[in-house]
C-alpha atoms as a PDB file:
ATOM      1  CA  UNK A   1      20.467  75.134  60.925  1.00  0.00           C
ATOM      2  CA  UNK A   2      22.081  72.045  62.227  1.00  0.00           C
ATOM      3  CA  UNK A   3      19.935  68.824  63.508  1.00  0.00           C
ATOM      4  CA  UNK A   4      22.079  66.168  65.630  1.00  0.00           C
ATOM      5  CA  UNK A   5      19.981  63.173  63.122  1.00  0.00           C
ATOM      6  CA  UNK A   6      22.652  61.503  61.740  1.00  0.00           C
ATOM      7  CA  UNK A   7      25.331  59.994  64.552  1.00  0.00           C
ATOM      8  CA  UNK A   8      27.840  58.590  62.241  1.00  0.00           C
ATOM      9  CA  UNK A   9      30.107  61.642  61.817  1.00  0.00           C
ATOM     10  CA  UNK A  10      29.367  63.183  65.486  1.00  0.00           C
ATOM     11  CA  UNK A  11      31.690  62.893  68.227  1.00  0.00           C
ATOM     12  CA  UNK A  12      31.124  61.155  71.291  1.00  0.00           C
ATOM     13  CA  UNK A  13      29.795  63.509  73.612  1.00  0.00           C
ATOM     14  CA  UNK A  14      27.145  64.912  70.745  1.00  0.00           C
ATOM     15  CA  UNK A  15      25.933  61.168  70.612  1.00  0.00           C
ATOM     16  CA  UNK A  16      25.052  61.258  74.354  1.00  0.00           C
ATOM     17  CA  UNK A  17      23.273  64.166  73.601  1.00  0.00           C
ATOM     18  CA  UNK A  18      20.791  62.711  70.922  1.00  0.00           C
ATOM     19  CA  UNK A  19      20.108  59.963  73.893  1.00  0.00           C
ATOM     20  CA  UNK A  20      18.926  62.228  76.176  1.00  0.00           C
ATOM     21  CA  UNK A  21      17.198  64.587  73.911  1.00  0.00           C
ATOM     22  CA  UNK A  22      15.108  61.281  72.588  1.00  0.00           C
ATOM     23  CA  UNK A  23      14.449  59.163  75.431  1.00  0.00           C
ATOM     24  CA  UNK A  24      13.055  62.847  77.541  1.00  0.00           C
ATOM     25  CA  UNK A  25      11.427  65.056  74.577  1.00  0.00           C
ATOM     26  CA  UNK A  26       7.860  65.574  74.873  1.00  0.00           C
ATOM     27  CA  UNK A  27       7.489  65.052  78.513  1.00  0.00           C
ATOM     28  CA  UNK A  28       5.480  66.286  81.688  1.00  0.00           C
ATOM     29  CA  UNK A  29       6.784  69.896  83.825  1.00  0.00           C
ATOM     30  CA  UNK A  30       8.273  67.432  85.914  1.00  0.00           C
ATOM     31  CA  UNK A  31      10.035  65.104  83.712  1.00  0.00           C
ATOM     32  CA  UNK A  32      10.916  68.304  81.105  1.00  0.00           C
ATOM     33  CA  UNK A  33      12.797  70.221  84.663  1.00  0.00           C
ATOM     34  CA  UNK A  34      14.365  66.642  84.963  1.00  0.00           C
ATOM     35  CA  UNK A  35      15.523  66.623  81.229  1.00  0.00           C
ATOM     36  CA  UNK A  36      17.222  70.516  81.952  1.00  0.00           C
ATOM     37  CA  UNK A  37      19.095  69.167  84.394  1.00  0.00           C
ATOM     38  CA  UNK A  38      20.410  66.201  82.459  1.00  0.00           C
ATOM     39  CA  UNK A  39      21.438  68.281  79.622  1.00  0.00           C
ATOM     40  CA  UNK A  40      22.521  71.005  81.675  1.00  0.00           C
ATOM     41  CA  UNK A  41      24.785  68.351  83.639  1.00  0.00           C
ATOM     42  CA  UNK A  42      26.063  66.991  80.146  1.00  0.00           C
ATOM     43  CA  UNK A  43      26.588  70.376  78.551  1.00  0.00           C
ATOM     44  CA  UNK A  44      29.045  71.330  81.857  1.00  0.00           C
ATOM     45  CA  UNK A  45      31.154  68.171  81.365  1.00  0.00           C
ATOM     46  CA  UNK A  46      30.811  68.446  77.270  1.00  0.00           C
ATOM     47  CA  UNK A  47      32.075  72.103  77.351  1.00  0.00           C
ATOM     48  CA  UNK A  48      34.566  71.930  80.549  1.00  0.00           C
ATOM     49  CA  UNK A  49      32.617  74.659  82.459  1.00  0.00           C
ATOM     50  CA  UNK A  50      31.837  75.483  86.280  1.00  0.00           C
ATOM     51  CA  UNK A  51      28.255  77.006  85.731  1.00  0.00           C
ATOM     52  CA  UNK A  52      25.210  75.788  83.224  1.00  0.00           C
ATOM     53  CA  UNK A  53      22.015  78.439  83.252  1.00  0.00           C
ATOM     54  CA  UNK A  54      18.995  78.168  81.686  1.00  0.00           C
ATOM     55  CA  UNK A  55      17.002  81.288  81.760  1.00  0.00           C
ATOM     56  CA  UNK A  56      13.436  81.421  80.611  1.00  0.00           C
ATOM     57  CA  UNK A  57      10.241  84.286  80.284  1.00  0.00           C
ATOM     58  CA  UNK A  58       8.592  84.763  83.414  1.00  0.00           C
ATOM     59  CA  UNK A  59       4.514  85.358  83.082  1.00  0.00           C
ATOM     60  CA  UNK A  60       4.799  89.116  82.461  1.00  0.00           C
ATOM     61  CA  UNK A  61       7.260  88.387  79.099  1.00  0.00           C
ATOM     62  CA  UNK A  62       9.179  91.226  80.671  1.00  0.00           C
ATOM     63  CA  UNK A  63      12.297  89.482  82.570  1.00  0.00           C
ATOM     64  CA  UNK A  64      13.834  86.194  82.711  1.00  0.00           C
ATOM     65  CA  UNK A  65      14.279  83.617  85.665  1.00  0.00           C
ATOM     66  CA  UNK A  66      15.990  80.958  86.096  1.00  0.00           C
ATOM     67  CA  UNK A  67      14.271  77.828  84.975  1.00  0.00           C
ATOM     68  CA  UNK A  68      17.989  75.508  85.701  1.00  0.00           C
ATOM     69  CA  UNK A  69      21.078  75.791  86.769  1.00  0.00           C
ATOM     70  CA  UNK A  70      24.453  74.176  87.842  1.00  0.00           C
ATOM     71  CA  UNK A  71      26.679  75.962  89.924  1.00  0.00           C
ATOM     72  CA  UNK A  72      24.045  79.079  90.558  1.00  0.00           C
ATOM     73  CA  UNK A  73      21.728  77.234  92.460  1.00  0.00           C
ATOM     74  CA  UNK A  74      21.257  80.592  94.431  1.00  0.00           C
ATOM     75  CA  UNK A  75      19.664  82.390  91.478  1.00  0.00           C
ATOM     76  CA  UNK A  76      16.827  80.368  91.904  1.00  0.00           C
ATOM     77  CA  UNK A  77      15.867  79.819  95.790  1.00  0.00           C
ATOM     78  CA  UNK A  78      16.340  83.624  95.702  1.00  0.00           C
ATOM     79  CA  UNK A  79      13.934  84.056  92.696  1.00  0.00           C
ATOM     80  CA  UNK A  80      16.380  86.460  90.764  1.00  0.00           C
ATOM     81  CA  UNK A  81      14.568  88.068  87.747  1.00  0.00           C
ATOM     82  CA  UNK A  82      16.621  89.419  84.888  1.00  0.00           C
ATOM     83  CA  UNK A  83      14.526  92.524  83.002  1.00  0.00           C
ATOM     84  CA  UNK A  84      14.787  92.162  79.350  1.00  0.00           C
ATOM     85  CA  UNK A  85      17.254  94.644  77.903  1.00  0.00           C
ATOM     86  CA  UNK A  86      19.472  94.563  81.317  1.00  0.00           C
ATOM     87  CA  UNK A  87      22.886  92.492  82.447  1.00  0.00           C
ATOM     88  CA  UNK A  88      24.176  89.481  80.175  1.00  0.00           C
ATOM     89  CA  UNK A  89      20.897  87.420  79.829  1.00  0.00           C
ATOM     90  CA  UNK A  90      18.533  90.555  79.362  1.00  0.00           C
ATOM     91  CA  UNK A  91      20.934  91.948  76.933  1.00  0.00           C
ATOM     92  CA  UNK A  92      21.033  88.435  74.819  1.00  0.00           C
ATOM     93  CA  UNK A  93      17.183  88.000  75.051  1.00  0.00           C
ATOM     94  CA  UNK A  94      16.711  91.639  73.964  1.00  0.00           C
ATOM     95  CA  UNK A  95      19.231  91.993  70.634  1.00  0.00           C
ATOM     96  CA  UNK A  96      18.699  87.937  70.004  1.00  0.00           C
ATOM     97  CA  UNK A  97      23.099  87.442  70.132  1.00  0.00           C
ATOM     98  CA  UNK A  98      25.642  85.892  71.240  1.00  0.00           C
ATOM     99  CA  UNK A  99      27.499  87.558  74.329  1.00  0.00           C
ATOM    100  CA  UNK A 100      30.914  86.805  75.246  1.00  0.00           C
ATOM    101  CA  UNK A 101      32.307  88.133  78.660  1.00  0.00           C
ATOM    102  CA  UNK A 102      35.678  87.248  79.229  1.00  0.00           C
ATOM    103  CA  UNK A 103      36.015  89.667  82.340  1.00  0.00           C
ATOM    104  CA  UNK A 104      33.311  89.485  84.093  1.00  0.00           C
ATOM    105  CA  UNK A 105      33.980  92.444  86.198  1.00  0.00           C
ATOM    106  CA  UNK A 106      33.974  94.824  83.402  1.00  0.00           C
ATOM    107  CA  UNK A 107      29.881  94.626  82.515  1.00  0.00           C
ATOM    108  CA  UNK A 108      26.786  95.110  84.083  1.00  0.00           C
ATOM    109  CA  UNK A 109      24.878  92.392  85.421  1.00  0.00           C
ATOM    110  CA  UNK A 110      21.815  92.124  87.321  1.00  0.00           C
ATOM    111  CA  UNK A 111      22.320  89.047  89.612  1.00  0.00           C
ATOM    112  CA  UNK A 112      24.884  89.954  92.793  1.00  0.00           C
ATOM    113  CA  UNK A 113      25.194  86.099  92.741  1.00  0.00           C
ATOM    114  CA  UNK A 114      27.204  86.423  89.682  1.00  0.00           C
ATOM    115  CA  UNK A 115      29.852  88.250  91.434  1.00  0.00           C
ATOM    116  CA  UNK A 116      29.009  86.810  94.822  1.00  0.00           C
ATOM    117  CA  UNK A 117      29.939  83.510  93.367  1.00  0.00           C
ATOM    118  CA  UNK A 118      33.044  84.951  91.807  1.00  0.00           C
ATOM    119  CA  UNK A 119      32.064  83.776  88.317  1.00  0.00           C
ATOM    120  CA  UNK A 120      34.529  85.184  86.024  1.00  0.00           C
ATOM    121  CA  UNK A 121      34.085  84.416  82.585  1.00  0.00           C
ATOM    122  CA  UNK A 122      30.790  83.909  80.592  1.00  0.00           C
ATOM    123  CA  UNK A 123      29.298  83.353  77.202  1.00  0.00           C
ATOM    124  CA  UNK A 124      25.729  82.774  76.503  1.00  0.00           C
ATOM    125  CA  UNK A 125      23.249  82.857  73.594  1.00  0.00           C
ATOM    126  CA  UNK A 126      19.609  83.264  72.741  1.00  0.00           C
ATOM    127  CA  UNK A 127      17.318  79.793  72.264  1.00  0.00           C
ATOM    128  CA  UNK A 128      15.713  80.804  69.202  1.00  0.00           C
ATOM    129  CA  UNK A 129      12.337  80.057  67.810  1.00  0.00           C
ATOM    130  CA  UNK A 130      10.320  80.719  64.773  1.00  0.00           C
ATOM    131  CA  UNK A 131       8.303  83.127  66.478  1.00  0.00           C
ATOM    132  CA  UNK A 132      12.193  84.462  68.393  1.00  0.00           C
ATOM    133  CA  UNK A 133      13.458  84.041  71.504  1.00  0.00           C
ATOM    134  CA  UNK A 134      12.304  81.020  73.523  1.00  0.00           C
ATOM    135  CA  UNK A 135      14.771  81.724  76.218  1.00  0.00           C
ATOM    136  CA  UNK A 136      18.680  82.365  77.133  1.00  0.00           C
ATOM    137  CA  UNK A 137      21.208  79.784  78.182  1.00  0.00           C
ATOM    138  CA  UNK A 138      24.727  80.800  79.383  1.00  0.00           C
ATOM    139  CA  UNK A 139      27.963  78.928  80.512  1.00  0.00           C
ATOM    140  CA  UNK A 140      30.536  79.885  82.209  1.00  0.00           C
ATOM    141  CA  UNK A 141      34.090  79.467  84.544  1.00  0.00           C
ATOM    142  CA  UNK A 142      34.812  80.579  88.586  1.00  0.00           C
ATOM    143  CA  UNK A 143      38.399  80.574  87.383  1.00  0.00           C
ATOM    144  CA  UNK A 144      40.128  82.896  84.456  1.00  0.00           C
ATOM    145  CA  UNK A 145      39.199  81.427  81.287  1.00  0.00           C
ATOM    146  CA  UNK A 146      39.189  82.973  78.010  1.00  0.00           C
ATOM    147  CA  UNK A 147      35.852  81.837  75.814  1.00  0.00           C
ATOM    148  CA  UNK A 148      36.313  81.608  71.924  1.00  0.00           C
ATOM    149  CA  UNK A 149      33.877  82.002  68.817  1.00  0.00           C
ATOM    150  CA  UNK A 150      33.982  78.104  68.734  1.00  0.00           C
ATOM    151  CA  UNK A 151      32.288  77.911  72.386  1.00  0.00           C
ATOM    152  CA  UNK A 152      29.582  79.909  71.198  1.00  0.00           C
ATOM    153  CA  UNK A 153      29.356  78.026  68.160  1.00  0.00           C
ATOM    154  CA  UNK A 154      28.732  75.127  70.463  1.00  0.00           C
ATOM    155  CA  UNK A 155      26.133  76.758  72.657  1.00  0.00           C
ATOM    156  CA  UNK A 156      24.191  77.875  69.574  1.00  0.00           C
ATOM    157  CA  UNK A 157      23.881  74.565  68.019  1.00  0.00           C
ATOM    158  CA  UNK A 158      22.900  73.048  71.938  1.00  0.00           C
ATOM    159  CA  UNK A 159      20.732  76.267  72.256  1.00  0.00           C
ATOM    160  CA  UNK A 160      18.851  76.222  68.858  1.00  0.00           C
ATOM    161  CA  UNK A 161      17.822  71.997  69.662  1.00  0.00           C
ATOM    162  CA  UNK A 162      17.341  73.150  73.308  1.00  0.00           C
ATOM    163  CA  UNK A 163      14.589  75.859  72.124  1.00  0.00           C
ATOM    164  CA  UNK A 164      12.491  73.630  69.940  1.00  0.00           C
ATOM    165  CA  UNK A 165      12.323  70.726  73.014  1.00  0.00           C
ATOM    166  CA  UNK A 166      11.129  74.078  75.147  1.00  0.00           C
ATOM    167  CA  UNK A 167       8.790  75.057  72.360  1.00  0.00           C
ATOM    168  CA  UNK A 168       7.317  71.585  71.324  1.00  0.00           C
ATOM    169  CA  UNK A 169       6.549  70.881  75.348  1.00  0.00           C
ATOM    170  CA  UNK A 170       4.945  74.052  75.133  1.00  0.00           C
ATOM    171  CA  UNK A 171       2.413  73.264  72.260  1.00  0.00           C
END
């Protein structure tokens, strides 16, 4: 596993990371929804993408919702719930891997907004915890765009750091 501690050999954008990550962890509901949607912003600029989504457990541990978002915002005034085990998030949360979607039209998925939108490319990844799966975040492009191993690479690394600030505000 892979902790952003040591700046000196990080590029830029990773750098900007460890500032937000420090001056927000271990914060209030308030200030910790703030903190998603700093990183969130930062992780659609960092990775060149149209949509951020952060997708979390609802009470019943049975489906996800959306916790934060860029470019979705419509997933969560109409309180979409993802079952575990269905479409791209439920699917991730369920086998705890990577998806990559490079044609969105081709797969299941649970949200109409998806397609509403006319997102058509996505990759996302489990947030993983010692105990699992804290949660599922997922990028992705309105306009043809082809993801690669190295994006989800990325969005592990920002997803594994992104499930221990989730799991340490839980504690």
């Amino acid at each position: 596993m892979v902790f952003w501690g040591d700046y000196t050999g990080q590029p830029m954008p990773y750098r900007g990371w460890n500032a937000v990550v420090a001056s927000e962890q271990n914060g209030t509901k308030t200030r910790l929804t703030a903190t998603f949607n700093r990183l969130l912003e930062w992780l659609r600029d960092y990775m060149s993408v149209d949509t951020v989504t952060l997708l979390l457990p609802v009470a019943d541990l049975q489906s996800l919702a959306v916790q934060a978002t860029i470019g979705l915002e419509e997933e969560i005034t109409q309180q979409i719930r993802i079952p575990i085990g269905r479409g791209i998030a439920g699917h991730i949360a369920a086998s705890v891997e990577p998806m990559m979607v490079n044609n969105l039209s081709a797969v299941e998925v649970v949200s109409p907004i998806l397609h509403q939108k006319g997102l058509r490319s996505l990759v996302g990844v489990p947030l993983p915890v010692e105990e699992g799966v804290i949660g599922v975040l997922h990028v992705g492009n309105f306009k043809s765009h082809n993801f690669t191993e190295r994006d989800v690479q990325q969005l592990q690394l920002i997803a594994h750091r992104l499930g221990l600030i989730i799991a340490d505000a839980r504690l």
